[in-house]
Protein backbone atom coordinates (compact mmCIF):
# COMPACT_ATOMS: atom_id res chain seq x y z
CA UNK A 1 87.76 152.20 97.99
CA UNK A 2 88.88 149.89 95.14
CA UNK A 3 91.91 151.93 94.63
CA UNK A 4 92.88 150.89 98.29
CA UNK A 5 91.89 147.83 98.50
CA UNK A 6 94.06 146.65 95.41
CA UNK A 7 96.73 148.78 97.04
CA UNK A 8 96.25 146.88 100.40
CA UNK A 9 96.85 144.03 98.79
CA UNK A 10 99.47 144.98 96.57
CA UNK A 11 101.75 145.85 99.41
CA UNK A 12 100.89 142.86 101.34
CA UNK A 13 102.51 140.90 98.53
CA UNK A 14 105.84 143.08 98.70
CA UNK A 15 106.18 142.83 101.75
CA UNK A 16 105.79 139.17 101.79
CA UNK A 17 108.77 138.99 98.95
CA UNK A 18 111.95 136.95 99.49
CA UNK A 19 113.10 137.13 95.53
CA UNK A 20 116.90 138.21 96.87
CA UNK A 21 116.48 136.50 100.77
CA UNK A 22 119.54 134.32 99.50
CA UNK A 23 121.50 137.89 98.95
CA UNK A 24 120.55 139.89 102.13
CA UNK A 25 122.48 139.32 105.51
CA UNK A 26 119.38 140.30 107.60
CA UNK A 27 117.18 138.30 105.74
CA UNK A 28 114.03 140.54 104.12
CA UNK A 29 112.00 143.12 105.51
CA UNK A 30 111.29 144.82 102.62
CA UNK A 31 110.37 148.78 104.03
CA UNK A 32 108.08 151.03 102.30
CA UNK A 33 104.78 153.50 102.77
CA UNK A 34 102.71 154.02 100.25
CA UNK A 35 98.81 155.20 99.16
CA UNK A 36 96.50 155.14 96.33
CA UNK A 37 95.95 158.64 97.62
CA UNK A 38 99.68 160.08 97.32
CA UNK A 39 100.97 162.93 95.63
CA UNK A 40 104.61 162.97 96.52
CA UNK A 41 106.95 159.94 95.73
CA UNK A 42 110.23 160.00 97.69
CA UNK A 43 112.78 157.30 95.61
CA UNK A 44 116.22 156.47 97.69
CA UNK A 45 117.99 154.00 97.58
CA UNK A 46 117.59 150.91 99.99
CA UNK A 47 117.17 150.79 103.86
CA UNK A 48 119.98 150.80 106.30
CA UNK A 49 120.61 149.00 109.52
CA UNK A 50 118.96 151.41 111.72
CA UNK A 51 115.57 151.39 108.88
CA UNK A 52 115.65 147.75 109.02
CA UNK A 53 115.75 147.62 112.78
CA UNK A 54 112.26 149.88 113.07
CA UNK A 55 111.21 149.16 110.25
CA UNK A 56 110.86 152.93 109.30
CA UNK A 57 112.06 154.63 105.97
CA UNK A 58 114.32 157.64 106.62
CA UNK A 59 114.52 157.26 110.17
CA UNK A 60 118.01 158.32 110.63
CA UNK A 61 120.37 161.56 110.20
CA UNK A 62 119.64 161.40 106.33
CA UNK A 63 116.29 161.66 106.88
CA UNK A 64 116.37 164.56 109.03
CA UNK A 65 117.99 166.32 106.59
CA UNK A 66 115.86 165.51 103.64
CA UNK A 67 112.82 166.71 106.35
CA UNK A 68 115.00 169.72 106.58
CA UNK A 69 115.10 169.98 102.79
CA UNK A 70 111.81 169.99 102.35
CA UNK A 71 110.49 172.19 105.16
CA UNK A 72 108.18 168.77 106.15
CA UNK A 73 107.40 167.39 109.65
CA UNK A 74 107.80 164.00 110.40
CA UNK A 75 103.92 163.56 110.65
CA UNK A 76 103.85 165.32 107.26
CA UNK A 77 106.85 163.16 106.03
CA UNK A 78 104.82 160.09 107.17
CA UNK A 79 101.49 160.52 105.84
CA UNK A 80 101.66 157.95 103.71
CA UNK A 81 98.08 159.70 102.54
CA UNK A 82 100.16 162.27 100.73
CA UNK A 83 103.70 161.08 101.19
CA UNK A 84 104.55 157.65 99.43
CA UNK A 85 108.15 156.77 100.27
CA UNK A 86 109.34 153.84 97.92
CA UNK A 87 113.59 153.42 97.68
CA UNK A 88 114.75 151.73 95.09
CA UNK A 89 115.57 148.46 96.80
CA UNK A 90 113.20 147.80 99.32
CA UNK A 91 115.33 145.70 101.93
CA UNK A 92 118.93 145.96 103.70
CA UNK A 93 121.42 145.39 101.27
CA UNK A 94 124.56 144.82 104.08
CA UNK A 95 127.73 146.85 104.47
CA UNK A 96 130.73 146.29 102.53
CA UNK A 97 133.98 148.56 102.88
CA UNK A 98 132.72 152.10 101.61
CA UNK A 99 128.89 151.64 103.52
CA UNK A 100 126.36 150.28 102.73
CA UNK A 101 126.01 148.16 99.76
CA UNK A 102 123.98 149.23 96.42
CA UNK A 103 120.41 148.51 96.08
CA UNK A 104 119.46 144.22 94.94
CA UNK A 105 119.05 145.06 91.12
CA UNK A 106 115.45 142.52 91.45
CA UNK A 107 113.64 145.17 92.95
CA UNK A 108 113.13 147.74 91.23
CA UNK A 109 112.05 146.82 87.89
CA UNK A 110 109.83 143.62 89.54
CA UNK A 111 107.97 146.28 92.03
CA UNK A 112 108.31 150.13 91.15
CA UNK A 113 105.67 149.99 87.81
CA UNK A 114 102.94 148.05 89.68
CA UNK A 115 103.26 150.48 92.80
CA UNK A 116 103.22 153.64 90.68
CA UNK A 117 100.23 151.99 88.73
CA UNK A 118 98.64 151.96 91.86
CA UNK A 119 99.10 155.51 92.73
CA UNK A 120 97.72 157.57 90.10
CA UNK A 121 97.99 160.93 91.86
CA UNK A 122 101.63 161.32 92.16
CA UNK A 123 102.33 164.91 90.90
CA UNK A 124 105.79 164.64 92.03
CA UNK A 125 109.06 162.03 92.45
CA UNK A 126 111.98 162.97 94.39
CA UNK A 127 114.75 160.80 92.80
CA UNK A 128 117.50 161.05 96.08
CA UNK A 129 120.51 159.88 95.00
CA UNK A 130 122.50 158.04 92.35
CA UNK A 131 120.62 154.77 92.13
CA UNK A 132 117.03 156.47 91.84
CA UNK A 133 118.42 158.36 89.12
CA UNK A 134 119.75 155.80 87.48
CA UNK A 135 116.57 153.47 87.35
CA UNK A 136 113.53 156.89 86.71
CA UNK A 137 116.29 158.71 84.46
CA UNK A 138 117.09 155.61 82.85
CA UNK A 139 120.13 157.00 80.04
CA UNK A 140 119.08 160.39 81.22
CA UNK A 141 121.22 161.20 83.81
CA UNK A 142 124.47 163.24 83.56
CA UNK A 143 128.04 161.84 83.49
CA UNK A 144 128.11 162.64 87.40
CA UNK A 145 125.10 163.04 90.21
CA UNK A 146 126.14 166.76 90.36
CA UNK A 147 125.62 167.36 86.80
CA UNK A 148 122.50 165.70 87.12
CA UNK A 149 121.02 167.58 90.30
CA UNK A 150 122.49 170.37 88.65
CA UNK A 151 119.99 170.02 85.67
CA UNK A 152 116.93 169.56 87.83
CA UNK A 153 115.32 171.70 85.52
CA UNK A 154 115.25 169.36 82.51
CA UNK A 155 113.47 166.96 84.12
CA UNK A 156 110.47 169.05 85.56
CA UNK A 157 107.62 168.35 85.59
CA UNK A 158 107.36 164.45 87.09
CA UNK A 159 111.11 164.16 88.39
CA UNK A 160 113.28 166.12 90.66
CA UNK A 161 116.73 164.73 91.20
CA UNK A 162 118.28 165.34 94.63
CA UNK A 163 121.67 164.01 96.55
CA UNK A 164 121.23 161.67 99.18
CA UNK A 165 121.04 163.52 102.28
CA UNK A 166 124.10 161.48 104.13
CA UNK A 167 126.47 162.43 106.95
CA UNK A 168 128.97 161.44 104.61
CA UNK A 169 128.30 164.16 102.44
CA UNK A 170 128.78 166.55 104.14
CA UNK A 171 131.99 168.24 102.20
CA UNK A 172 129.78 167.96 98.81
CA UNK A 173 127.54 170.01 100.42
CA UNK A 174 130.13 172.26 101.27
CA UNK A 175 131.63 172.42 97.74
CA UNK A 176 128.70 172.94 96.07
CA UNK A 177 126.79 175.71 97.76
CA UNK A 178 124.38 176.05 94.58
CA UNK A 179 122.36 173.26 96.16
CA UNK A 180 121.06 175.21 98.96
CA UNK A 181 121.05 178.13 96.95
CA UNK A 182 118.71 176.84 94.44
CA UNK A 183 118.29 173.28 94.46
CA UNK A 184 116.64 172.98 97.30
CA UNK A 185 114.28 175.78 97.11
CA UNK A 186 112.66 174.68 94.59
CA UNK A 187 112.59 171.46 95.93
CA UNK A 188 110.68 172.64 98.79
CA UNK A 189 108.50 174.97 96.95
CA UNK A 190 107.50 172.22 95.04
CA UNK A 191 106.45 170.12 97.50
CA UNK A 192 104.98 172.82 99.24
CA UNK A 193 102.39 173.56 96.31
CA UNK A 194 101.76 169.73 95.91
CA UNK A 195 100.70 168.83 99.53
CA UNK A 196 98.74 171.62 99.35
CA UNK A 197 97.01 171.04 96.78
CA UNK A 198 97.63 173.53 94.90
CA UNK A 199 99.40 173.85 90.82
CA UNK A 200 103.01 173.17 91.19
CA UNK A 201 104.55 176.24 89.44
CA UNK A 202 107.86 177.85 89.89
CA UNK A 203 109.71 181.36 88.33
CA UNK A 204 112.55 178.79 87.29
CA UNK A 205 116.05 181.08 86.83
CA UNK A 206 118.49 179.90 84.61
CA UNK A 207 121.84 178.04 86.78
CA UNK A 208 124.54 179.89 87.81
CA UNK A 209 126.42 177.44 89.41
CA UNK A 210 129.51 175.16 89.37
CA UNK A 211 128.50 171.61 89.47
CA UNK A 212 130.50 168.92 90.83
């Protein structure tokens, strides 16, 4: 109960932030789910129009495909029980000429250690795209996000880095085929083990596959 309660409170005070307000064209609504309780921490990178608008993370075509990619329903998705869901910049960034824009650079390292203090049964972080990377990896990370969700194996067991599930990228997908041929597998199988409970383990072959 004390684990909660400071948890309750915690995320009354995020979502009560305005540290950027001056930088965001919708003003803040910072968007988030999270539990003392959760095993699984989803990272991406910072709401779009349509998330700030319901106020629910990944409730758009990317998020149907990261459900997809990880065999979860959306009431498994959203128990926030098991499932914490924390991007990397917690409010709508606005659009500039190539989508949306990156995450606020605040956010991130003012937030993300007091949350994951707060949760001290995460078994698992899904790092989707570029910008999670960059902050969890820290120096880490590969000259390229293929290279890097190519070596998803280095940074077992507490990180698993994954492409953001976009529309847009849909010809990466294409081009690199390895993703759904291994990638996301494990992904799943992972996730699979941790919801249920059960030791996340996994017969881990060695890559075959062009990165790009």
């Amino acid at each position: 109960m004390k684990n909660a309660d400071g948890m309750e409170r915690l995320l009354r005070e995020v979502r009560a932030c305005t540290v950027c307000a001056a930088h965001l064209p919708l003003g803040p609504r910072p968007v988030l789910r999270a539990a003392a309780t959760a095993r699984l921490l989803i990272v991406g990178q910072a709401p779009g129009r349509r998330v700030h608008e319901t106020g629910v993370p990944w409730n758009d075509p990317s998020g149907d495909r990261l459900r997809l990619w990880l065999n979860l329903t959306r009431d498994q998705f959203y128990d926030e029980t098991q499932v914490a869901i924390v991007p990397t910049g917690f409010c709508y960034p606005g659009t500039g000429k190539g989508g949306d824009l990156p995450p606020r650079p605040e956010c991130a390292p003012l937030w993300h250690p007091r949350l994951r203090a707060a949760m001290p049964d995460i078994r698992l972080t899904l790092l989707v795209g570029k910008y999670a990377q960059a902050y969890y990896l820290a120096g880490r990370q590969k000259a390229t996000l293929g290279e890097t969700v190519h070596a998803w194996r280095e940074y077992l067991p507490a990180l698993f880095p994954l492409p953001h599930p976009s529309p847009r990228n849909q010809r990466w997908f294409r081009v690199n085929p390895w993703l759904e041929q291994e990638v996301i597998p494990a992904a799943r199988k992972l996730v699979e083990q941790i919801l249920a409970g059960k030791p996340a383990r996994l017969a881990i072959a060695p890559a075959t596959a062009t990165r790009r």
